[in-house]
N, C-alpha and C. Protein backbone atom coordinates (compact mmCIF):
# COMPACT_ATOMS: atom_id res chain seq x y z
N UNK A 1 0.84 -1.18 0.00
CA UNK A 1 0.00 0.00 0.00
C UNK A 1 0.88 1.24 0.00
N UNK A 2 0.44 2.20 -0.33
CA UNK A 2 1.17 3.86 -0.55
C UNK A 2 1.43 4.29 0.52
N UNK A 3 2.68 4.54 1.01
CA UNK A 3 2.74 5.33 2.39
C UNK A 3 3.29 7.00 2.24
N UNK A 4 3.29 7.28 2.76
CA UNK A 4 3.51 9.24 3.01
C UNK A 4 3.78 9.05 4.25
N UNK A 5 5.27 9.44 4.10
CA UNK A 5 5.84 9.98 5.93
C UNK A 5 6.17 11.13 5.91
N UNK A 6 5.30 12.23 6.83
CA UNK A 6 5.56 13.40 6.88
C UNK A 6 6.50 14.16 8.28
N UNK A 7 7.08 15.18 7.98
CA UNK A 7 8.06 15.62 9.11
C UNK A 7 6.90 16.64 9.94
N UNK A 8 6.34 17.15 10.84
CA UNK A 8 5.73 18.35 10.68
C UNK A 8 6.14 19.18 12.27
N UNK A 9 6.44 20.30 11.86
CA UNK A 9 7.16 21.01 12.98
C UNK A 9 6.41 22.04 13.67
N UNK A 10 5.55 21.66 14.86
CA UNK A 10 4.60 21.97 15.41
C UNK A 10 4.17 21.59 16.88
N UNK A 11 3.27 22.34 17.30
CA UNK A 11 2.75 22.30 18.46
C UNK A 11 2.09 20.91 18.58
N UNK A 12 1.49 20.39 19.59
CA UNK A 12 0.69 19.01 20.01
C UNK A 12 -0.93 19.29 18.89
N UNK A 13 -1.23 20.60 19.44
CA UNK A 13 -2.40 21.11 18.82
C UNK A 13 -2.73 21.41 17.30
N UNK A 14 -1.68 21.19 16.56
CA UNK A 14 -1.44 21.33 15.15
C UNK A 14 -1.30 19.88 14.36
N UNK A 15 -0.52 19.05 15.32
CA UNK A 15 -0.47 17.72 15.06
C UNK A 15 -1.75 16.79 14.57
N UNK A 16 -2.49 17.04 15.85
CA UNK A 16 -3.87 16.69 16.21
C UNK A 16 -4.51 16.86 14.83
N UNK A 17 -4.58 17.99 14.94
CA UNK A 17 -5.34 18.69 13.75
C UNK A 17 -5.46 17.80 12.19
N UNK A 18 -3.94 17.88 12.26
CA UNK A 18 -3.57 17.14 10.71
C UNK A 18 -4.20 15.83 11.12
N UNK A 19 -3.26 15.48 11.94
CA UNK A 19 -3.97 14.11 11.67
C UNK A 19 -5.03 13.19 11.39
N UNK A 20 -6.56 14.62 12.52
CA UNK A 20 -7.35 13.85 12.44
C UNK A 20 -8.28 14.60 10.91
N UNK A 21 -8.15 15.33 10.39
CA UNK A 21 -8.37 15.46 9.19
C UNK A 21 -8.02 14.74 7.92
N UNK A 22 -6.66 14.48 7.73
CA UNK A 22 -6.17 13.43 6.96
C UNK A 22 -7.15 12.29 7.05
N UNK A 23 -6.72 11.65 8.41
CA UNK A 23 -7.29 10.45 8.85
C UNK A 23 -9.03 10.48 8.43
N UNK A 24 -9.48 11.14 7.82
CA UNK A 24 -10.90 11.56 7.74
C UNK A 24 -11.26 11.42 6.42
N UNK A 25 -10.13 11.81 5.59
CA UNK A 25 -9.86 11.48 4.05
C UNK A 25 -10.52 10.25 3.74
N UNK A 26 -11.42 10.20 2.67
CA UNK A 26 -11.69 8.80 1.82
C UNK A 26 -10.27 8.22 1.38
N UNK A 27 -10.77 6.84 1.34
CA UNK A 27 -9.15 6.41 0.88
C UNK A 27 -7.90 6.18 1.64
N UNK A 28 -7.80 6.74 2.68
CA UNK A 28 -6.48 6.51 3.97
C UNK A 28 -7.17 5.47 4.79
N UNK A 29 -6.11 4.74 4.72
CA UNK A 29 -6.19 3.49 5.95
C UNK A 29 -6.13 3.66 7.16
N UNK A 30 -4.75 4.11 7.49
CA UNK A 30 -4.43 4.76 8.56
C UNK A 30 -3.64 6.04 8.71
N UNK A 31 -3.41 6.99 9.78
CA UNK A 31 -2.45 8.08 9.83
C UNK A 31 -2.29 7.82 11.59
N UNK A 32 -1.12 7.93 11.36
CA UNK A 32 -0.80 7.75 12.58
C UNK A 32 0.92 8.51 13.03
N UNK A 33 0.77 9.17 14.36
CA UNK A 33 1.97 9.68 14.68
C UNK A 33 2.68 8.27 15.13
N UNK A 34 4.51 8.47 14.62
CA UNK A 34 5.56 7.25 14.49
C UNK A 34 6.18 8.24 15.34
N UNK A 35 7.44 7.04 15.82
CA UNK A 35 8.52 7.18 16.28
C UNK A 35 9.71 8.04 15.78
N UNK A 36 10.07 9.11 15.52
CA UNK A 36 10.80 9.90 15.16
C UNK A 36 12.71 8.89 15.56
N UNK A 37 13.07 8.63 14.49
CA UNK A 37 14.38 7.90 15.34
C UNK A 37 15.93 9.49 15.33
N UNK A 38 15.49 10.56 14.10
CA UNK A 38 16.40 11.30 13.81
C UNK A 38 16.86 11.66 15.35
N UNK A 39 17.96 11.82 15.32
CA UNK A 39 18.77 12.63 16.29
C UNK A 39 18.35 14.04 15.88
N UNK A 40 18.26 15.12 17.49
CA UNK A 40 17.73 15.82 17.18
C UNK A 40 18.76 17.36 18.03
N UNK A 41 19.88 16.73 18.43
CA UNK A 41 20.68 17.30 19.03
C UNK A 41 20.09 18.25 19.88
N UNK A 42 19.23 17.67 21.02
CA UNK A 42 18.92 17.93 22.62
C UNK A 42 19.97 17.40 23.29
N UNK A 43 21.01 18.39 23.15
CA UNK A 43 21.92 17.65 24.65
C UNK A 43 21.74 18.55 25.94
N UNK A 44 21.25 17.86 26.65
CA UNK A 44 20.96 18.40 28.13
C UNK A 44 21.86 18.81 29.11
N UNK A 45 23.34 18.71 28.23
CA UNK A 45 24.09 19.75 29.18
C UNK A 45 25.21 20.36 28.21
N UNK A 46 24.16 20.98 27.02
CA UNK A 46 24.67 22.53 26.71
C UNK A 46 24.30 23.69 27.22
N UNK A 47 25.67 24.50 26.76
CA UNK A 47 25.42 25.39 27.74
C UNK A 47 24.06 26.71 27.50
N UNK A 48 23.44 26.08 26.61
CA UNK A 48 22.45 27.37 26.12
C UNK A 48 20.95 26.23 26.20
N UNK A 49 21.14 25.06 27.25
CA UNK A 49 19.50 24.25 27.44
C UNK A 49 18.96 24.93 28.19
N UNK A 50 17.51 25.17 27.41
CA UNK A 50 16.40 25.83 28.24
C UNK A 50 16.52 26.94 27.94
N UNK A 51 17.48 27.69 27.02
CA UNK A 51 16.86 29.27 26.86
C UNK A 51 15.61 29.20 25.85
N UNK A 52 15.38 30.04 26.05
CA UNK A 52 13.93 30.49 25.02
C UNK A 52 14.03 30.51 23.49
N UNK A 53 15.52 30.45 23.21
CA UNK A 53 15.69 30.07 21.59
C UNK A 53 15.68 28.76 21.16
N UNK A 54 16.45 28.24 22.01
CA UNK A 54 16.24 26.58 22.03
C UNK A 54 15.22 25.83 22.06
N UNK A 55 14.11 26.30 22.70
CA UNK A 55 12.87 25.98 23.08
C UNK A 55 12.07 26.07 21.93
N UNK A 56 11.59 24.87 21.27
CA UNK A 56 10.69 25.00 19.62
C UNK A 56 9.82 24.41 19.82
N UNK A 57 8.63 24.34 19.21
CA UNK A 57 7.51 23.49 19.34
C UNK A 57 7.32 22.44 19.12
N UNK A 58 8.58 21.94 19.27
CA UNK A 58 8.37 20.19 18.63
C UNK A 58 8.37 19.68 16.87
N UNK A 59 8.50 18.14 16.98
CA UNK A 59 8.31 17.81 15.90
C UNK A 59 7.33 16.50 16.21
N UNK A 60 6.94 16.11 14.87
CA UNK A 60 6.04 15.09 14.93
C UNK A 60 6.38 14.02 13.29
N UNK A 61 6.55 12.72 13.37
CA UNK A 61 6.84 12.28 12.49
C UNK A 61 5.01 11.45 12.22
N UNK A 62 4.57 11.80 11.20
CA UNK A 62 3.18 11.06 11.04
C UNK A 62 3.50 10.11 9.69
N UNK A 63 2.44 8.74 9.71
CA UNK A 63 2.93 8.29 8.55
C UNK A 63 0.80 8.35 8.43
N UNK A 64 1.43 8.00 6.55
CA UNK A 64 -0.26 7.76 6.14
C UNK A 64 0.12 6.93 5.22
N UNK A 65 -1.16 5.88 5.81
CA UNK A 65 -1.24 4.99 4.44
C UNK A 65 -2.87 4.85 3.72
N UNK A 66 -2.45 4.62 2.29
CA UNK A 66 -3.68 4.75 1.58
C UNK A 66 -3.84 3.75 0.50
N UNK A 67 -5.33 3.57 0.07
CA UNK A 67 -5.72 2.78 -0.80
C UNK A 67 -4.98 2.26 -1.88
N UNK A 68 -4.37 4.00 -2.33
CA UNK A 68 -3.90 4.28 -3.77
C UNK A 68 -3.10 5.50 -4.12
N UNK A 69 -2.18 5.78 -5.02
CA UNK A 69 -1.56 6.50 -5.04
C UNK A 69 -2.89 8.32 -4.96
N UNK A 70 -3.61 7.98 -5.39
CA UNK A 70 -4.90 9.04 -5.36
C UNK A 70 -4.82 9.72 -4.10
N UNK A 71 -5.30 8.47 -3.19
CA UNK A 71 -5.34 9.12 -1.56
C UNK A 71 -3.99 9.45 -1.01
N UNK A 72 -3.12 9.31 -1.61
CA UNK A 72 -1.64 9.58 -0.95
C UNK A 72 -1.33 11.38 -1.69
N UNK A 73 -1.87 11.27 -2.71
CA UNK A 73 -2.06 12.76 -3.34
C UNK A 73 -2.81 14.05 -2.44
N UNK A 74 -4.08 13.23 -2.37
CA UNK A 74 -5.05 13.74 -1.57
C UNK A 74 -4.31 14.31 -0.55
N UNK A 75 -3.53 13.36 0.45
CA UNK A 75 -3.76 13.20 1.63
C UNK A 75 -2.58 14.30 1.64
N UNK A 76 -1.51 14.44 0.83
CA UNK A 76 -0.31 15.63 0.59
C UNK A 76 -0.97 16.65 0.92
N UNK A 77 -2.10 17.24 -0.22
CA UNK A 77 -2.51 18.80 -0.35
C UNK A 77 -3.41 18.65 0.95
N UNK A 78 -3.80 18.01 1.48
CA UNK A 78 -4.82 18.38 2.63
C UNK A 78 -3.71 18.56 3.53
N UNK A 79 -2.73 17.96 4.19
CA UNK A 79 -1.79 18.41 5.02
C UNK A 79 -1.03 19.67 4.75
N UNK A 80 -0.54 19.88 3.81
CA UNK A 80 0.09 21.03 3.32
C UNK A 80 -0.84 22.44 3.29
N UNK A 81 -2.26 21.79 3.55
CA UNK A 81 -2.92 22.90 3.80
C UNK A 81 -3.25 23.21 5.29
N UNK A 82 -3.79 22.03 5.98
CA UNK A 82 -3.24 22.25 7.49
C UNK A 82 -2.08 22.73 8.04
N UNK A 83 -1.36 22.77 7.78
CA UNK A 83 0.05 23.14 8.23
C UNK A 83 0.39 24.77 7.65
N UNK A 84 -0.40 24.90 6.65
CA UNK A 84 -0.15 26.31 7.01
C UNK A 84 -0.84 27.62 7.57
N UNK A 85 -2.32 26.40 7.37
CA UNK A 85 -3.42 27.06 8.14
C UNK A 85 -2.89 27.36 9.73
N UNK A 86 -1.62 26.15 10.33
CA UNK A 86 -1.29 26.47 12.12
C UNK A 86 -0.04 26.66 11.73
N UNK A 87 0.59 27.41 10.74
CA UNK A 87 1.88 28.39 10.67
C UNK A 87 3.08 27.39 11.02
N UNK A 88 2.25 25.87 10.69
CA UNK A 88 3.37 24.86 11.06
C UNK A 88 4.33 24.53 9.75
N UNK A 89 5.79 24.15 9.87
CA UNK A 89 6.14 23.90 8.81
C UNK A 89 6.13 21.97 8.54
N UNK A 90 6.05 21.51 6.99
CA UNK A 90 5.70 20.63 6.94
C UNK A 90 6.89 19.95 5.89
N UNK A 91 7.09 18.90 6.07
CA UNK A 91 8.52 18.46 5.21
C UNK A 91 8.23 16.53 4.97
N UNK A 92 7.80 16.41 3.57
CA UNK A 92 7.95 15.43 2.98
C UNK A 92 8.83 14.23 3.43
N UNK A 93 9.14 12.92 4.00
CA UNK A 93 10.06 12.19 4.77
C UNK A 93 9.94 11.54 3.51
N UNK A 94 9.44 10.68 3.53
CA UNK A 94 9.48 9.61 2.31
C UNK A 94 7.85 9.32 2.03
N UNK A 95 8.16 9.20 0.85
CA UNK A 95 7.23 8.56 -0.12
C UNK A 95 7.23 7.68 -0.97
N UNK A 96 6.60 6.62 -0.30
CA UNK A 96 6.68 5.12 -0.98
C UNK A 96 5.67 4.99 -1.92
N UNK A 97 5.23 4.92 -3.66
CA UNK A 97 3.86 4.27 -3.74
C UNK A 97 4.31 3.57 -4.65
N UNK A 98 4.37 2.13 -3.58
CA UNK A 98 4.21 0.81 -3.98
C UNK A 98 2.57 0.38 -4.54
């Protein structure tokens, strides 16, 4: 089946959002937030942890899978439109359509 792994760099509340909209899409099987494995260089004893620049809203690795390459299309422009509707940025991981 077609998968779409998306990067999306955002709040908990933006996440949500996408997801459960996607997930709402005709055609998607599932969407679901994954395990992020990237290193993300949080080291907890530099000397600038915890200032207020350092401090970002997170990331979220979501994958979607779909019927068909259709709903994997779909399921792109509907995220790409959530994400800028919550000023989140959104970054393509991989795209499989097997």
């Amino acid at each position: 089946m077609p998968t779409l792994q998306l990067r999306l760099t955002a709040g908990d509340d933006a996440a949500s959002a996408l997801i459960n909209l996607v997930g709402s899409l005709e055609g998607i099987e599932s969407v679901e937030e994954i395990a992020d494995l990237m290193p993300h260089m949080d080291d907890p004893d530099s000397s600038s942890a915890g200032l207020p620049d350092d401090i970002g809203p997170g990331t979220h690795l979501i994958e979607v899978v779909a019927g068909n390459a259709t709903g994997i299309r779909r399921a792109l422009e509907v995220a790409e439109a959530s994400a800028h509707d919550h000023g989140a940025a959104l970054e393509v991981v991989d795209n499989d359509d097997d």
